[in-house]
C-alpha atoms as a PDB file:
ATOM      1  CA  UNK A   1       0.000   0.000   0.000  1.00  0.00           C
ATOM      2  CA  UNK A   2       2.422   2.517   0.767  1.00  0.00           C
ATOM      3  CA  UNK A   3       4.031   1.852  -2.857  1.00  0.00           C
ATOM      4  CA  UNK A   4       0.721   2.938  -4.086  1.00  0.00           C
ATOM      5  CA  UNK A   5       0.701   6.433  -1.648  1.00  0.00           C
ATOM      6  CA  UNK A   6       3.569   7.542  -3.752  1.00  0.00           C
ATOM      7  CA  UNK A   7       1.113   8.276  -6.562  1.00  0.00           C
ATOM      8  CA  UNK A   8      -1.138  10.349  -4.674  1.00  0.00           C
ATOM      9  CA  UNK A   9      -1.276  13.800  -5.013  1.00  0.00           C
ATOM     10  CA  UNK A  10       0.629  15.849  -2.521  1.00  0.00           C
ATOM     11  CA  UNK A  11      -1.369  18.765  -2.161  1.00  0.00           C
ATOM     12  CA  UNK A  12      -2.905  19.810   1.386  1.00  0.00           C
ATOM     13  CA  UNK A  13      -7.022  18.128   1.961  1.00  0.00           C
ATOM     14  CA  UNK A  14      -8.940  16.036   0.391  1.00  0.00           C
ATOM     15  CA  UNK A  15      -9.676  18.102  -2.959  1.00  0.00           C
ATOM     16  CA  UNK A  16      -6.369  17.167  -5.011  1.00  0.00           C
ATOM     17  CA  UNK A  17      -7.803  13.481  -4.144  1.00  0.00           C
ATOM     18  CA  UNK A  18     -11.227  14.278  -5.036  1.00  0.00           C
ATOM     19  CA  UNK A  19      -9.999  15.566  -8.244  1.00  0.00           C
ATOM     20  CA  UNK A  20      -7.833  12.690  -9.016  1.00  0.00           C
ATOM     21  CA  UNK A  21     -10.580  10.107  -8.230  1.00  0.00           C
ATOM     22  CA  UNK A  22     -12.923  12.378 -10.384  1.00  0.00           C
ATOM     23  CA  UNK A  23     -10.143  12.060 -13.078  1.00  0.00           C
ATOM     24  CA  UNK A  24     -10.098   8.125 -12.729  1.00  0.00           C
ATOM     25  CA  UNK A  25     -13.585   7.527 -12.946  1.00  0.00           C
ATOM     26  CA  UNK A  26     -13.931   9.665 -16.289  1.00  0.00           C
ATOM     27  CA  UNK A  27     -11.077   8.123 -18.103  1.00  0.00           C
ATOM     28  CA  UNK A  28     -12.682   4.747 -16.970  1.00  0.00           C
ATOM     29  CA  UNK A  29     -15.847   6.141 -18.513  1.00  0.00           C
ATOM     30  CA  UNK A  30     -14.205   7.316 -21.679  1.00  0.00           C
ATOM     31  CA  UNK A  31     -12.618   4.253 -22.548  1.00  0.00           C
ATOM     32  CA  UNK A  32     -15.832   2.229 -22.309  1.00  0.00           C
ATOM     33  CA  UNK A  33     -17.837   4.875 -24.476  1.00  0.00           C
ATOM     34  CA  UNK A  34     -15.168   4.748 -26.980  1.00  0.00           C
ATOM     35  CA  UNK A  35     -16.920   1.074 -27.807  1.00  0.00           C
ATOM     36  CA  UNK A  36     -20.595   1.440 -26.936  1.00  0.00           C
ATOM     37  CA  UNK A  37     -22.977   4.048 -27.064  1.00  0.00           C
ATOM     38  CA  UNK A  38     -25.786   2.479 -25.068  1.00  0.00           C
ATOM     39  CA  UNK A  39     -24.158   4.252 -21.916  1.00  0.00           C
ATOM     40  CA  UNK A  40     -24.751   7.512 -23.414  1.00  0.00           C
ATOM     41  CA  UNK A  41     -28.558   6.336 -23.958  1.00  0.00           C
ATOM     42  CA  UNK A  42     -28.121   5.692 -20.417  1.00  0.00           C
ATOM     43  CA  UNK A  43     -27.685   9.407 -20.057  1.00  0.00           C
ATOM     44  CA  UNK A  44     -30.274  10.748 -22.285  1.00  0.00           C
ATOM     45  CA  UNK A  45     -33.393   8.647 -21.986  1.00  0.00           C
ATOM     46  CA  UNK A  46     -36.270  10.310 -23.202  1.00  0.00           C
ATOM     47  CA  UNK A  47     -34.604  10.698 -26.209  1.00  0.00           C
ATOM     48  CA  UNK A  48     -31.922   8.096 -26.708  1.00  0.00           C
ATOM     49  CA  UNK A  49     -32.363   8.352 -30.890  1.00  0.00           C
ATOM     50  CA  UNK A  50     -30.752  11.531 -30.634  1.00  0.00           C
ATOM     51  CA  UNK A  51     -27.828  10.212 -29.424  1.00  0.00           C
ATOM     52  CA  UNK A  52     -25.670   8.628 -31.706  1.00  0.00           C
ATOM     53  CA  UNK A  53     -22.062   6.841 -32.435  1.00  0.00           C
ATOM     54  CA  UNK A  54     -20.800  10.063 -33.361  1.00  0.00           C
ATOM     55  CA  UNK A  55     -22.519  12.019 -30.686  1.00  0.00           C
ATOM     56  CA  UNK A  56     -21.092   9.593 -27.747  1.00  0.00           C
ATOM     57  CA  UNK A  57     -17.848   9.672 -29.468  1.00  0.00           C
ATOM     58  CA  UNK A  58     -18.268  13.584 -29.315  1.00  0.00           C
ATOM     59  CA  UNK A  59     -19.152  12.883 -25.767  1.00  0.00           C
ATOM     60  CA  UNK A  60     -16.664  10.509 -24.203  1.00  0.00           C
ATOM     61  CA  UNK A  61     -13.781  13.387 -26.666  1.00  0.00           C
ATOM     62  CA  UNK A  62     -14.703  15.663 -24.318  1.00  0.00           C
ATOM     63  CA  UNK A  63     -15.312  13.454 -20.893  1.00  0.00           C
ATOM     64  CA  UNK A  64     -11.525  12.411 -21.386  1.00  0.00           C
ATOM     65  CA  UNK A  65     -10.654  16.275 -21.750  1.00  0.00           C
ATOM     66  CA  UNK A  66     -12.507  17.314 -18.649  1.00  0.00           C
ATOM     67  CA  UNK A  67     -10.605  14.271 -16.789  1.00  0.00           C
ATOM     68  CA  UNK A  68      -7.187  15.029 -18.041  1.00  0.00           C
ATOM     69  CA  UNK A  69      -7.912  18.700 -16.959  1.00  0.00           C
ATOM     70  CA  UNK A  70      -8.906  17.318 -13.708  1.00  0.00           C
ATOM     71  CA  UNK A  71      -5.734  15.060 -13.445  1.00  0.00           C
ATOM     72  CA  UNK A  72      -3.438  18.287 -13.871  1.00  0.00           C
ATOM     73  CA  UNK A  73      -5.445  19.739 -11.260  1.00  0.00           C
ATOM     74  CA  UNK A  74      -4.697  17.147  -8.493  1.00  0.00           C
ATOM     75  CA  UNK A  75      -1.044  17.216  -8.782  1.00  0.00           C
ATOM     76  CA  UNK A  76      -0.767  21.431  -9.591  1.00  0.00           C
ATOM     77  CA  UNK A  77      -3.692  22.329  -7.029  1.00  0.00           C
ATOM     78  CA  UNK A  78      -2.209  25.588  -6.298  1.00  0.00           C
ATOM     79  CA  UNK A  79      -1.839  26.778  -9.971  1.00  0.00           C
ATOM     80  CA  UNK A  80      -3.890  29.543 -10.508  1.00  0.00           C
ATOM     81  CA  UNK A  81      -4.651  28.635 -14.174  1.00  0.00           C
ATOM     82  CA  UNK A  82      -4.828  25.012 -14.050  1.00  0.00           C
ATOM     83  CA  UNK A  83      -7.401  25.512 -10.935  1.00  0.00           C
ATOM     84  CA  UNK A  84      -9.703  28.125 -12.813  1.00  0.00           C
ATOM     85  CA  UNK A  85      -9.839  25.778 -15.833  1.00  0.00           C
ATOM     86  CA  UNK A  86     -10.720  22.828 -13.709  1.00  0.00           C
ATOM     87  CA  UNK A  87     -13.683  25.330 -11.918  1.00  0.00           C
ATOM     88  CA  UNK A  88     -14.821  25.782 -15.827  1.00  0.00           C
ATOM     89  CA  UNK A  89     -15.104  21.929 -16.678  1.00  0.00           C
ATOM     90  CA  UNK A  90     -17.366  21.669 -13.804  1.00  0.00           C
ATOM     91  CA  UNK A  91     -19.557  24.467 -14.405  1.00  0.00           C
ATOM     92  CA  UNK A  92     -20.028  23.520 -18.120  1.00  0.00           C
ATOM     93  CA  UNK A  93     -20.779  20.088 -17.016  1.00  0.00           C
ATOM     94  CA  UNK A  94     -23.420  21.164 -14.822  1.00  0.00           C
ATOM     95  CA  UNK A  95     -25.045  23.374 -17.519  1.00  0.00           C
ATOM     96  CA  UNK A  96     -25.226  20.896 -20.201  1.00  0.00           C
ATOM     97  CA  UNK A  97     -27.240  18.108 -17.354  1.00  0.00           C
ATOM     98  CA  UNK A  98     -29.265  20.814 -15.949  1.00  0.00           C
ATOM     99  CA  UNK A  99     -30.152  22.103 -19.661  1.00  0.00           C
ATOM    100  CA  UNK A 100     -30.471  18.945 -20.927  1.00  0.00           C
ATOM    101  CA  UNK A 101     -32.823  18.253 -18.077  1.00  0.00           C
ATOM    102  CA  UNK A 102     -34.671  21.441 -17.835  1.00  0.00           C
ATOM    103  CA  UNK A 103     -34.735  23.161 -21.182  1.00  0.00           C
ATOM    104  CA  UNK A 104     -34.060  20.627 -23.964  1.00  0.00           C
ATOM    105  CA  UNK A 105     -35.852  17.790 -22.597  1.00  0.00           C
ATOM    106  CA  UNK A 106     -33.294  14.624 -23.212  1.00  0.00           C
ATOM    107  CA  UNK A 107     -32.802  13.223 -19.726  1.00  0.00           C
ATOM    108  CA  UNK A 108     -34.700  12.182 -16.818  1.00  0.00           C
ATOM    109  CA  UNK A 109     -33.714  12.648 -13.057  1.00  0.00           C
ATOM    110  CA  UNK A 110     -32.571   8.913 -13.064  1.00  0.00           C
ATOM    111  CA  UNK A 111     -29.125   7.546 -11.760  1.00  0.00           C
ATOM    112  CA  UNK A 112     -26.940   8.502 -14.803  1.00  0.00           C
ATOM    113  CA  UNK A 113     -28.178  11.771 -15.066  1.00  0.00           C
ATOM    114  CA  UNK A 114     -28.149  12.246 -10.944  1.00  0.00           C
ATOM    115  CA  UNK A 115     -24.486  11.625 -10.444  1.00  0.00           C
ATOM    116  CA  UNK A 116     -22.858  13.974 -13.224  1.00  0.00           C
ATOM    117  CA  UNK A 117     -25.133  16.396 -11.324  1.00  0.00           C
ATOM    118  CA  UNK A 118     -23.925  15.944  -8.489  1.00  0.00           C
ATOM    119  CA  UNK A 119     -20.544  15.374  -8.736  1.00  0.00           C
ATOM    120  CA  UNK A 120     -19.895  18.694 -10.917  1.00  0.00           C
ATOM    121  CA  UNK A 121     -22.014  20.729  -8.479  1.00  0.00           C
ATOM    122  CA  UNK A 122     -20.314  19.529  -5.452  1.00  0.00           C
ATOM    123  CA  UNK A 123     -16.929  19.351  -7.029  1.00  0.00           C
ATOM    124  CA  UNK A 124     -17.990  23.311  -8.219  1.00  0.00           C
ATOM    125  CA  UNK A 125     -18.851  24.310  -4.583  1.00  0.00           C
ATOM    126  CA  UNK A 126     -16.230  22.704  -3.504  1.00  0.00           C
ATOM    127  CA  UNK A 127     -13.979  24.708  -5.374  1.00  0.00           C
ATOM    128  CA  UNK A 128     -14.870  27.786  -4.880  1.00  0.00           C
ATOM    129  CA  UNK A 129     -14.775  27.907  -1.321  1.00  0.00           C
ATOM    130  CA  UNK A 130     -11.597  26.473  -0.902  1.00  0.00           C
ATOM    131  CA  UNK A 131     -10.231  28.753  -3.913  1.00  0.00           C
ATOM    132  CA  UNK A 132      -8.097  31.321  -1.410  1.00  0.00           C
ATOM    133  CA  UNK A 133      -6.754  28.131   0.250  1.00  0.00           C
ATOM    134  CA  UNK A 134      -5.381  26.244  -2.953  1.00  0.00           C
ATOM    135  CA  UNK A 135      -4.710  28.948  -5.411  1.00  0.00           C
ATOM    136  CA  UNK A 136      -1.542  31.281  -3.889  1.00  0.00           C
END
């Protein structure tokens, strides 16, 4: 185990963890949507024939982005940059579910949707009030 603490970011809290584990999950995710796009139905369920091989290609392009953003972020909490970026892949995340929800109609409030919710909100929150702590 402690050949595996090595890895871990070395940053002060729990965020550079959070944002590694947030990282991990979404390159898991990406690789799996690179194959299938029935997750991505998953996602948008009262209208999966919108989505599309392209579309979740489109989709899992930019998931992978967000988590290799999110990577950078764990081991370079306190840059500035890097941190504000980070902020931004949450807060677009959280405006295309809620939109997608809300205005356009594609999703339902069901466990797919629910977690990317939640994690960017919390993960935003999170951010911003521990911004004057991390970013120097």
């Amino acid at each position: 185990m402690a050949s595996l603490a090595q890895y871990l970011p070395e940053g002060e809290g729990w965020l550079p963890r959070w944002q590694l584990f947030v990282a991990s999950l979404a390159i898991a995710n990406s690789i799996q949507n690179l194959f299938t796009v029935n997750i991505t139905k998953r996602l948008y369920t009262k209208k999966p024939e919108e989505v599309t091989a392209l579309q979740a290609r489109m989709s899992t392009m930019w998931n992978f982005t967000s988590a290799i953003v999110r990577l950078h972020c764990a081991y370079n909490i306190h840059n500035k940059a890097i941190y504000n970026t980070t902020l931004w892949t949450y807060a677009i995340a959280f405006f295309h579910f809620s939109t997608e929800l809300l205005f356009f109609g594609t999703a339902k409030l069901n466990g797919p949707v629910i977690s990317p919710v939640i994690v960017s909100s919390v993960s935003l929150l999170w951010m911003l009030s521990q911004y004057d702590f991390y970013v120097q």
